[in-house]
Protein backbone atom coordinates (compact mmCIF):
# COMPACT_ATOMS: atom_id res chain seq x y z
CA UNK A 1 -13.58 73.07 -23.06
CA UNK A 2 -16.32 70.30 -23.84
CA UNK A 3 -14.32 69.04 -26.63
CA UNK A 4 -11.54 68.15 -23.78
CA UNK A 5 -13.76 67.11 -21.39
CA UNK A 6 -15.20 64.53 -23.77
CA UNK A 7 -11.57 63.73 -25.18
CA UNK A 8 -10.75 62.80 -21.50
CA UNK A 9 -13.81 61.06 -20.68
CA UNK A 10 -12.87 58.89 -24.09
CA UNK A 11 -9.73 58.55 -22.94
CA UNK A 12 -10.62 56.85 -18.99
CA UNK A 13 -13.33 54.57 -20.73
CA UNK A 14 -10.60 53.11 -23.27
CA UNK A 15 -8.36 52.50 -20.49
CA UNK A 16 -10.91 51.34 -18.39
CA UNK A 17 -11.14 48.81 -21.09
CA UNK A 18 -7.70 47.63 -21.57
CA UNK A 19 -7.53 47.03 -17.80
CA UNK A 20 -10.42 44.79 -18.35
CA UNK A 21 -8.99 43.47 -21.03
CA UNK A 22 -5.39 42.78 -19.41
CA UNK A 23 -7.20 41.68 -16.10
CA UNK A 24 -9.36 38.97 -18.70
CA UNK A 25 -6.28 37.71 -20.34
CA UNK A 26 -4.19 37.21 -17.30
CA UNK A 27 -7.20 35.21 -15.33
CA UNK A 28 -7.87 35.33 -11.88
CA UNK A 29 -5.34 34.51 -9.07
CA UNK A 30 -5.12 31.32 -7.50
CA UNK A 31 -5.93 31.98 -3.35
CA UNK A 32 -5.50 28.93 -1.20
CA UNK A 33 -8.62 27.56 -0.07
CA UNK A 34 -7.99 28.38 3.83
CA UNK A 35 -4.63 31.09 5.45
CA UNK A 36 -3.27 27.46 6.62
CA UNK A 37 -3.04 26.17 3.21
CA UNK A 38 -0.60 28.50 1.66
CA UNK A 39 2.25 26.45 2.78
CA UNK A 40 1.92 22.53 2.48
CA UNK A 41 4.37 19.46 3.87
CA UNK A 42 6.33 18.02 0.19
CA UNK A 43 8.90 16.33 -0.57
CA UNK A 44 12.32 16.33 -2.83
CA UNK A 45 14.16 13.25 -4.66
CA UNK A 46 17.31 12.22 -3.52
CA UNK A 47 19.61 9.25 -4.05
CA UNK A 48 21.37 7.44 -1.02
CA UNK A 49 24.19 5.87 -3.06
CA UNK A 50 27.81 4.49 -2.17
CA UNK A 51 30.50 3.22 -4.84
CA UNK A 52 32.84 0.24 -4.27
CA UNK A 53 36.09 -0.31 -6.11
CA UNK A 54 36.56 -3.42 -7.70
CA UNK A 55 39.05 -6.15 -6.39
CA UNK A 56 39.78 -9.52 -8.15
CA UNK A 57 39.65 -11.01 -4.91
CA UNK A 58 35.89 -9.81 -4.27
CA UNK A 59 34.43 -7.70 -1.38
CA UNK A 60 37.00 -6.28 1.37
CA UNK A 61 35.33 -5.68 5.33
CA UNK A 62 34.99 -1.83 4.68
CA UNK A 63 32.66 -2.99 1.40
CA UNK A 64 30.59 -5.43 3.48
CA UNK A 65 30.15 -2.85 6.43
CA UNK A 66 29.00 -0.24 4.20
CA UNK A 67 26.44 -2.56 2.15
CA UNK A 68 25.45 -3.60 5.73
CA UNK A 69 24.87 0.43 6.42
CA UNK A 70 23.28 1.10 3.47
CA UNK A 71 20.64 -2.26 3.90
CA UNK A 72 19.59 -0.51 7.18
CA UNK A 73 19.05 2.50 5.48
CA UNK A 74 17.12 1.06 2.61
CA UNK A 75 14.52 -0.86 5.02
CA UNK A 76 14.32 2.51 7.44
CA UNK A 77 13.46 4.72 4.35
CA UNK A 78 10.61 1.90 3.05
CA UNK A 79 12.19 2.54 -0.55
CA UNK A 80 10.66 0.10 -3.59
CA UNK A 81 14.17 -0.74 -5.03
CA UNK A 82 17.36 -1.14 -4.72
CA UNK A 83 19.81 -1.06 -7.34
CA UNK A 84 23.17 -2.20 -7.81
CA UNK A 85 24.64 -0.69 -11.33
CA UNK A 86 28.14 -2.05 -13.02
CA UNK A 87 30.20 -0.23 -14.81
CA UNK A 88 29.84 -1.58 -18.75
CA UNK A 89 32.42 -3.28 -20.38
CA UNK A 90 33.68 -6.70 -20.94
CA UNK A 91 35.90 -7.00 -17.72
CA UNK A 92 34.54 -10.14 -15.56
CA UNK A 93 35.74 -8.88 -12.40
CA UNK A 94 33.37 -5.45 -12.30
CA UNK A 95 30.69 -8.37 -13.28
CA UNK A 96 31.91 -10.55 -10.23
CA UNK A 97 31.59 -8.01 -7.51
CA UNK A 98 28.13 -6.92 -9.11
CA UNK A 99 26.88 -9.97 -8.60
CA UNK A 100 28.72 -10.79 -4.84
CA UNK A 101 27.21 -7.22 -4.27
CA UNK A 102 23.61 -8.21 -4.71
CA UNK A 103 24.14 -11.87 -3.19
CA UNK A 104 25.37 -9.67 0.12
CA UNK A 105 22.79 -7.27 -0.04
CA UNK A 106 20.13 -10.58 0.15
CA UNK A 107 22.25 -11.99 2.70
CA UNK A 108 21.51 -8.61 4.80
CA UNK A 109 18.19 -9.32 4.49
CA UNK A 110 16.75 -7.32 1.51
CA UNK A 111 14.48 -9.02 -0.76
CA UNK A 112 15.94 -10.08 -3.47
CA UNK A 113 12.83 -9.13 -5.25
CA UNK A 114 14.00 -6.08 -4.61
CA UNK A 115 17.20 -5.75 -5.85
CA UNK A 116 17.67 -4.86 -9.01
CA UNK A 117 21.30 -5.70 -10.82
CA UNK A 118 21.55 -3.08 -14.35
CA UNK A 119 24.73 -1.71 -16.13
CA UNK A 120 26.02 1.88 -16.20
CA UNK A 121 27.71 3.65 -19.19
CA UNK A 122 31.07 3.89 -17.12
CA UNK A 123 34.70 5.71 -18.31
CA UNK A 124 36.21 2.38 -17.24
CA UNK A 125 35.04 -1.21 -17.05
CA UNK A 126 37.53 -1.29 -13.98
CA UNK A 127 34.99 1.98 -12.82
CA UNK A 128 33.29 1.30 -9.13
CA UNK A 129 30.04 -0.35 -8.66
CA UNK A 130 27.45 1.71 -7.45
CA UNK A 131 24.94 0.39 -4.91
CA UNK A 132 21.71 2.76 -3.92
CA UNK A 133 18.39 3.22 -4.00
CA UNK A 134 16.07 6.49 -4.47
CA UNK A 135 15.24 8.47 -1.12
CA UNK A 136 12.83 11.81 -0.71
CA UNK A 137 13.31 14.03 2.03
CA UNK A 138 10.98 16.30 3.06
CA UNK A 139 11.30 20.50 1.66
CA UNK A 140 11.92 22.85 4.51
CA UNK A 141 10.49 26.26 3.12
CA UNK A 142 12.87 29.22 4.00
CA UNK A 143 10.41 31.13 6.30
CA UNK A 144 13.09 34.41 6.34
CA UNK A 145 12.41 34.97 2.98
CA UNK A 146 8.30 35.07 2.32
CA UNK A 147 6.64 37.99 2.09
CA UNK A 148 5.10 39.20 4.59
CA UNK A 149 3.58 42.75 5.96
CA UNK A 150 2.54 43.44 9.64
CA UNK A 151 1.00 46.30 8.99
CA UNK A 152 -2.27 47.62 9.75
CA UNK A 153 -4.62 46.18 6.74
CA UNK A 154 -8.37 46.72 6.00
CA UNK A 155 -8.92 43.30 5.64
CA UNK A 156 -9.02 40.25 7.57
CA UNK A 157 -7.09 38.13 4.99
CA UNK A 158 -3.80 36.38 6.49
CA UNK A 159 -0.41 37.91 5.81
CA UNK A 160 2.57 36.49 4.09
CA UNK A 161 4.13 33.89 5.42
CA UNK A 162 1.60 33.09 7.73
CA UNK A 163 1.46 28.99 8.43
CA UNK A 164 5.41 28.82 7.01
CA UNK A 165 6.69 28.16 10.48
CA UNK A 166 4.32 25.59 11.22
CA UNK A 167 5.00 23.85 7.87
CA UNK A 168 9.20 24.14 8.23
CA UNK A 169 8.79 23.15 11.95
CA UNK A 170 6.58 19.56 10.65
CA UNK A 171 9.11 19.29 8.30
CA UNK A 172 12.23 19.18 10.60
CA UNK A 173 10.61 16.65 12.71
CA UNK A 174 8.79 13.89 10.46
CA UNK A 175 10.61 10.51 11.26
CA UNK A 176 9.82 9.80 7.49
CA UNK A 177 9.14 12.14 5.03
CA UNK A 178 7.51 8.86 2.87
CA UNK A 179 4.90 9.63 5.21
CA UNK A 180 4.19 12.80 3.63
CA UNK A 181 3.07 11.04 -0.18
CA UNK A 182 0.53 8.26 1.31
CA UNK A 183 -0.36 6.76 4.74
CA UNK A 184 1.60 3.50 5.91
CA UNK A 185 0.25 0.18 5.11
CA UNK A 186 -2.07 -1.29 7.32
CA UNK A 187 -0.94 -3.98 9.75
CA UNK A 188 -3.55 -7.27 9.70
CA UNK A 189 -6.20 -7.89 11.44
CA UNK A 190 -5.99 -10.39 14.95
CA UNK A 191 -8.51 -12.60 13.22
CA UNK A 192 -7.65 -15.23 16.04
CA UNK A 193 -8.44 -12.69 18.35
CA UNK A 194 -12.02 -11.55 16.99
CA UNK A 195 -12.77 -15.05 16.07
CA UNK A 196 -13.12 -15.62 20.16
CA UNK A 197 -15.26 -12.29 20.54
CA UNK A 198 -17.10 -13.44 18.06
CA UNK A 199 -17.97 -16.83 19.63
CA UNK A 200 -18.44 -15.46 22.96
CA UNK A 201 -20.83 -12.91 21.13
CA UNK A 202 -22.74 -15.51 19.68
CA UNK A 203 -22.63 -17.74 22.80
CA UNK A 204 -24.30 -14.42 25.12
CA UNK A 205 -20.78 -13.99 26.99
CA UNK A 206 -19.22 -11.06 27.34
CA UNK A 207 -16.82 -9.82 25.03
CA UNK A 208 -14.67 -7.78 26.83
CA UNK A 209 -11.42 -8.43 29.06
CA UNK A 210 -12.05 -8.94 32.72
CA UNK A 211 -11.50 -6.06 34.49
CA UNK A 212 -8.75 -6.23 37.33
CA UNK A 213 -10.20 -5.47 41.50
CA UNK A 214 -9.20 -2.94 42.95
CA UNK A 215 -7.64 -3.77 46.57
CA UNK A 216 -6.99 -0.86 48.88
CA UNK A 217 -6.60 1.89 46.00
CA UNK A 218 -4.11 -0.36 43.82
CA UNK A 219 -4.54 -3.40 41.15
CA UNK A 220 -4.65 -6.27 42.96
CA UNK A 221 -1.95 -7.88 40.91
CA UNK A 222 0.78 -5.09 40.79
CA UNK A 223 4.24 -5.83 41.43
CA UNK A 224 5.77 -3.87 44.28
């Protein structure tokens, strides 16, 4: 009987140890710092792209309204570049409308800085140009499917899913999902405009607007 109780007792304490042992070699889990930082606002590449056949007599209307779509679209989504990519080959009309694509494009008013004229590896040299620029859009988790238990729980810790409708519903409404990887660029400063506070600062004056009188409960100077 003591010669099982001590074969048992040997047996808990080695798998005591290989727990440890598993629990070592698998490391710790990785907990969000806070329940609201289990889901996070990111982003997914995309490509906003259009193709245009290629005429020997050069751009047709349709081409010229959809490079005049897709110009809008390239200054609304803030994008770096904007690439116009001919088919390779030796065939100088592909060339031609490359070229009449990107003087359009600068004639829409994108910089021409930022256009950017390459060649493709195309089936054809008679293949379509391609015209486009890279876009992200912002990842709308699939809150249906995360875990989640509603259950009575000893602990206070947050259950699954918790913050993923907050996150999708961000998601769904940012006007630009750029605005997800960095802040906006700073406008500049009025300096004409603090160059005067500043004088009347130095001069003793006061630096603020004049405030408006009040006649009779309304601003003196509003139009009826």
């Amino acid at each position: 009987m003591r010669n099982a109780v001590k074969h048992a007792s040997i047996s808990l304490v080695v798998a005591a140890a290989a727990l440890a042992v598993a629990a070592c070699a698998s490391g710790p889990e990785t907990q969000p710092l806070t329940p609201l930082s289990q889901y996070v606002l990111q982003v997914q590449p995309g490509v906003d792209r259009i193709a245009l056949s290629v005429h020997d007599q050069g751009l047709s209307a349709n081409q010229r309204a959809a490079l005049h779509d897709l110009a809008v679209r390239f200054g609304e989504a803030r994008a770096d570049v904007l690439t116009v990519e001919a088919p390779a080959g030796d065939d100088p009309a592909a060339a031609a409308q490359a070229y009449a694509v990107r003087d359009t494009l600068q004639a829409l008013g994108v910089p021409g800085q930022m256009i950017q004229v390459v060649g493709y590896n195309a089936p054809s040299p008679r293949a379509p140009v391609l015209a486009g620029f890279q876009t992200v859009r912002a990842y709308i988790p699939d809150c249906a499917a995360q875990p989640r238990q509603m259950a009575g729980r000893a602990s206070n810790a947050a259950s699954g899913g918790f913050g993923c409708a907050v996150t999708a519903n961000l998601a769904a409404q940012i006007d630009n999902p750029r605005d997800i990887i960095g802040p906006r660029p700073l406008q500049p400063s009025d300096s004409g405009r603090s160059a005067v506070v500043f004088a009347q600062y130095r001069q003793g004056q006061a630096t603020s607007a004049p405030q408006e009188t009040l006649v009779q409960g309304r601003i003196s100077n509003a139009v009826d």
